[in-house]
N, C-alpha and C. Protein backbone atom coordinates (compact mmCIF):
# COMPACT_ATOMS: atom_id res chain seq x y z
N UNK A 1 -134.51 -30.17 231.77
CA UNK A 1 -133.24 -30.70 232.28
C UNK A 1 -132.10 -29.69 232.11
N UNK A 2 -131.28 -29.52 232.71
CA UNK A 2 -130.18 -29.28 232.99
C UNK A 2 -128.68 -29.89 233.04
N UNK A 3 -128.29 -29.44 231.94
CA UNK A 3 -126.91 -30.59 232.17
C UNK A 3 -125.83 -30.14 233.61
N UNK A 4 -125.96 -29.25 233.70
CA UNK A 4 -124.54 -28.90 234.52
C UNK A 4 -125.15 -29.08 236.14
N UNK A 5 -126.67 -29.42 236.10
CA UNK A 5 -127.23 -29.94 237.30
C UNK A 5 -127.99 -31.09 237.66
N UNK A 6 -127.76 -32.13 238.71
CA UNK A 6 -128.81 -33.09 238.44
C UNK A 6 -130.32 -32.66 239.85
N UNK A 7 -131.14 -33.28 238.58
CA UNK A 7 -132.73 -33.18 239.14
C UNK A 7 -133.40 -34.44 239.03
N UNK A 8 -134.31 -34.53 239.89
CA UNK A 8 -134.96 -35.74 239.99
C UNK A 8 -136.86 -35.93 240.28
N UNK A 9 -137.35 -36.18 239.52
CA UNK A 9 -138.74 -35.86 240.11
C UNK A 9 -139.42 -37.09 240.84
N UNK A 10 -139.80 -37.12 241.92
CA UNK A 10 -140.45 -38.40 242.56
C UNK A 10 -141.66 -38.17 242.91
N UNK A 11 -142.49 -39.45 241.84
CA UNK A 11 -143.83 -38.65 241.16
C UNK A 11 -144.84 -39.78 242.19
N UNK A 12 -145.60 -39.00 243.64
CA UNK A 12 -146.08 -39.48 243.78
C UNK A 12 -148.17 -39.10 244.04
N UNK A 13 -148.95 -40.17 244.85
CA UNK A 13 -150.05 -40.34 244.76
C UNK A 13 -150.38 -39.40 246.20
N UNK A 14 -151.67 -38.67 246.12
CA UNK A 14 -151.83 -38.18 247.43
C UNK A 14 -151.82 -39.23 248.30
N UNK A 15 -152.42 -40.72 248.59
CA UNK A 15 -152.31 -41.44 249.19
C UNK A 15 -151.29 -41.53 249.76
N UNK A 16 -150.26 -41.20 249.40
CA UNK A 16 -148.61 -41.36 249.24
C UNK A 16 -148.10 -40.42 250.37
N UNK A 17 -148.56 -39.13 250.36
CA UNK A 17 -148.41 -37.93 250.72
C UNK A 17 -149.12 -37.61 251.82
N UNK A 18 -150.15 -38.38 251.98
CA UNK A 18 -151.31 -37.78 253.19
C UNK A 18 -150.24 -39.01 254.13
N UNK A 19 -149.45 -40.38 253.54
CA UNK A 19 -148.74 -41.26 254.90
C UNK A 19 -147.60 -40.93 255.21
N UNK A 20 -147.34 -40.07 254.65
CA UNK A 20 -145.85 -39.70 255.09
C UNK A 20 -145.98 -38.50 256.17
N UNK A 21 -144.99 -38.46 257.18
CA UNK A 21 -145.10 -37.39 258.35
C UNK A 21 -144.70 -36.42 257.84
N UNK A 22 -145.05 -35.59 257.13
CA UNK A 22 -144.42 -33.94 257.01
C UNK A 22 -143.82 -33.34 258.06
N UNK A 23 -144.34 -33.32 259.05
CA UNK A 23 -143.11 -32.58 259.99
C UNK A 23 -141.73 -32.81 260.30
N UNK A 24 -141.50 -34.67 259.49
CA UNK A 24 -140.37 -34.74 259.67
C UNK A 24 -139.28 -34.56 258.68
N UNK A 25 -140.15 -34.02 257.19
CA UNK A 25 -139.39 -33.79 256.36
C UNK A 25 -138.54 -32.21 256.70
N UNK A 26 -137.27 -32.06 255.86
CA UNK A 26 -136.54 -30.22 256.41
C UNK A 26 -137.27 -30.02 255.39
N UNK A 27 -137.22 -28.53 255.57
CA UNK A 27 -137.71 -27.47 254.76
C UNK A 27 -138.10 -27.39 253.61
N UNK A 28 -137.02 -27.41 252.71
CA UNK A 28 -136.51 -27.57 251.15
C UNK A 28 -137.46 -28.60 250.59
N UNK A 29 -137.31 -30.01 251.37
CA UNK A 29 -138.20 -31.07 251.19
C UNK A 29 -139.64 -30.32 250.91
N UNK A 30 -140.58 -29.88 252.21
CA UNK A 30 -141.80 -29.58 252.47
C UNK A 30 -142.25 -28.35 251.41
N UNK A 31 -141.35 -27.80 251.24
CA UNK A 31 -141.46 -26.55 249.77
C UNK A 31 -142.03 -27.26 248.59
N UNK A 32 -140.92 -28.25 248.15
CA UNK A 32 -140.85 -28.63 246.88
C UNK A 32 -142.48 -29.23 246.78
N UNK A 33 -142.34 -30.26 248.01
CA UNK A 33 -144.05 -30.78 248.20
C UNK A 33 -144.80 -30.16 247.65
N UNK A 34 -144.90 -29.06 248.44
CA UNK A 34 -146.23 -27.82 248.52
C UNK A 34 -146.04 -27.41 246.99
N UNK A 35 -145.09 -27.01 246.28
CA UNK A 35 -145.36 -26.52 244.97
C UNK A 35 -145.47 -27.78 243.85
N UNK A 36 -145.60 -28.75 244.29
CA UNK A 36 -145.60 -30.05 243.43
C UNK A 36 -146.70 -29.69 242.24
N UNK A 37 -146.34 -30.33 241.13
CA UNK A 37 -147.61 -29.88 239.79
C UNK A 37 -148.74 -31.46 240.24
N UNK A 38 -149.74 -31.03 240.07
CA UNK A 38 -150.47 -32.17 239.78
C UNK A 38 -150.72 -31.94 238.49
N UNK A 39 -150.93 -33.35 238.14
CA UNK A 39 -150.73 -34.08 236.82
C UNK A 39 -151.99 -35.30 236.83
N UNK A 40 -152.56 -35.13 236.36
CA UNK A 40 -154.15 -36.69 236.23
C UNK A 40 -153.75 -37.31 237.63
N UNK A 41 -154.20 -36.28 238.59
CA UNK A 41 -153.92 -37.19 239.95
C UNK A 41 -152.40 -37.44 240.72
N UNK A 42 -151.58 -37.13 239.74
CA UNK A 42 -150.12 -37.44 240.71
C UNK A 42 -149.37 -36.27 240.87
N UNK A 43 -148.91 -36.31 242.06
CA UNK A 43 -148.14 -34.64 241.89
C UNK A 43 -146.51 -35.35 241.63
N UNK A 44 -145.99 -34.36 241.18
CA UNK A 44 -144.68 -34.09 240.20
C UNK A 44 -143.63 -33.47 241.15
N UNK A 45 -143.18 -33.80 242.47
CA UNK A 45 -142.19 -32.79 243.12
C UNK A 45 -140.56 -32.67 242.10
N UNK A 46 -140.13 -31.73 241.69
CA UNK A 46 -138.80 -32.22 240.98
C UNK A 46 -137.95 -31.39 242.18
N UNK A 47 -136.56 -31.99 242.19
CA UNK A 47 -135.59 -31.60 243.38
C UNK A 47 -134.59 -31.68 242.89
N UNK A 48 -133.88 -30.76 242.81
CA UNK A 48 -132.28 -30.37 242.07
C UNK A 48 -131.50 -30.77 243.61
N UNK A 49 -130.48 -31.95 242.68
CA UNK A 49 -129.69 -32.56 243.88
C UNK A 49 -128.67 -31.79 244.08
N UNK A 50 -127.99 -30.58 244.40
CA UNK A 50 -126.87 -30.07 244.53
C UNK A 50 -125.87 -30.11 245.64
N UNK A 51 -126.33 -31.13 246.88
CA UNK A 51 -125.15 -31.73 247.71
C UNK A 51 -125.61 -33.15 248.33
N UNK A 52 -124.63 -33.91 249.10
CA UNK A 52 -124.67 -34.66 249.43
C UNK A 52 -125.86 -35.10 250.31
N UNK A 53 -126.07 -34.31 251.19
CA UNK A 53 -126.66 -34.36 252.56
C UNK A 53 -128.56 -33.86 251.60
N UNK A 54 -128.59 -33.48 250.47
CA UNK A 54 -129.82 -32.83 250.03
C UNK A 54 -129.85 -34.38 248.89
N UNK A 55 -129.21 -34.84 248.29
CA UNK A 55 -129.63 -35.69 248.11
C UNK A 55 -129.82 -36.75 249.01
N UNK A 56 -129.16 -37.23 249.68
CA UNK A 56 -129.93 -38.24 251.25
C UNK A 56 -131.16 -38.06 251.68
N UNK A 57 -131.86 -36.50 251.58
CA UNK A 57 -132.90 -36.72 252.22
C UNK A 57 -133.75 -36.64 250.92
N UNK A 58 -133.72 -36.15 250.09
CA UNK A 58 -134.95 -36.92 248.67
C UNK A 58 -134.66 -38.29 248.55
N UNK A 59 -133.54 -39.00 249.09
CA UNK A 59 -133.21 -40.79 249.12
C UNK A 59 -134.33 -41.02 250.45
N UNK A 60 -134.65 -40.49 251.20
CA UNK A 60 -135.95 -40.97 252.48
C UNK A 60 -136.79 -40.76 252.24
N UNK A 61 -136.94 -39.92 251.37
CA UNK A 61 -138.52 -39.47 250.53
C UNK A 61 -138.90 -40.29 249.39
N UNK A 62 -137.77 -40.93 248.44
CA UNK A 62 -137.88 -42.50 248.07
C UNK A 62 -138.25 -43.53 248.28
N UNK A 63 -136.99 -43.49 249.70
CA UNK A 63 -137.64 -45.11 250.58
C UNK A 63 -139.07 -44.73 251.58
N UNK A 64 -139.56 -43.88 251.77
CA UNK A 64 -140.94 -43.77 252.08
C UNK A 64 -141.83 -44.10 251.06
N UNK A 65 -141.62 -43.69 249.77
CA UNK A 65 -142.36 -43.99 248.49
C UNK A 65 -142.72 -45.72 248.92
N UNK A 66 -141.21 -46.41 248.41
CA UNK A 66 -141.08 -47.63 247.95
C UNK A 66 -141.93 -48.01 249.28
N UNK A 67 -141.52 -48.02 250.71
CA UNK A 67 -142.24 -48.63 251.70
C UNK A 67 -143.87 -48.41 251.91
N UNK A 68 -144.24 -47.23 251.23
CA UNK A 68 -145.77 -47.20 250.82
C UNK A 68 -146.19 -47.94 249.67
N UNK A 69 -145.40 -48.21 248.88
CA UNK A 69 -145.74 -49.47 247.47
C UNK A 69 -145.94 -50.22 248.07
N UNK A 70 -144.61 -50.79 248.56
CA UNK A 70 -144.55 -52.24 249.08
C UNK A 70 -145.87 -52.62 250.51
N UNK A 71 -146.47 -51.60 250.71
CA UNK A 71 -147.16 -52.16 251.94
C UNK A 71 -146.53 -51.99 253.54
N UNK A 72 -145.26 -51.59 252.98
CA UNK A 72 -144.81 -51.03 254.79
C UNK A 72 -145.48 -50.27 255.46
N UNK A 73 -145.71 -48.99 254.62
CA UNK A 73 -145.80 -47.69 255.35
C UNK A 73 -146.79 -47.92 256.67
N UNK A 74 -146.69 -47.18 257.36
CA UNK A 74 -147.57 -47.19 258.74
C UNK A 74 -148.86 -45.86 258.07
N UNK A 75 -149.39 -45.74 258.85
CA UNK A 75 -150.86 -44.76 258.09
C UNK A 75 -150.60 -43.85 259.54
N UNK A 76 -150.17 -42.52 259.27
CA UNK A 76 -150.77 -41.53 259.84
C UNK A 76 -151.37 -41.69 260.90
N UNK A 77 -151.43 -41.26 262.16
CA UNK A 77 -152.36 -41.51 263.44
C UNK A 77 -153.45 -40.31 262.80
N UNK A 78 -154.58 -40.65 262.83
CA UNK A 78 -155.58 -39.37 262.99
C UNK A 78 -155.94 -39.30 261.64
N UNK A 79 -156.18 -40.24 260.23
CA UNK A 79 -156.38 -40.17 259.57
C UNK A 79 -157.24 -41.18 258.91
């Protein structure tokens, strides 16, 4: 941790990851992905929030989480 910065890790399941559309995540997002730690099965993305508009989109990478908990998510065409 970092005090003079906030970070956030949103720790999810490949299941998690194979339903979400990557192409529609930006960049920064699809990085952090790709270097995510796995951990007994869960990868670990952590994302230093340093503006507004960069935290909003780790907030859609949330509510994709929660809507894959909850049973929303749609599944990937082709999978």
């Amino acid at each position: 941790p970092h005090p003079d910065r906030a970070s956030v890790a949103v720790p999810l399941l490949p299941d998690m990851l194979r339903s979400m559309p990557a192409h529609r995540f930006k960049k920064h997002l699809k990085e952090v992905l790709l270097l995510a730690n796995l951990v007994d099965g869960v990868y670990w993305p952590t994302f230093e929030l340093t503006s507004k508009a960069q935290t909003d989109d780790v907030m859609d990478l949330v509510r994709r989480k929660y809507d894959f908990v909850i049973g929303k998510a749609k599944p990937r065409e082709g999978t």
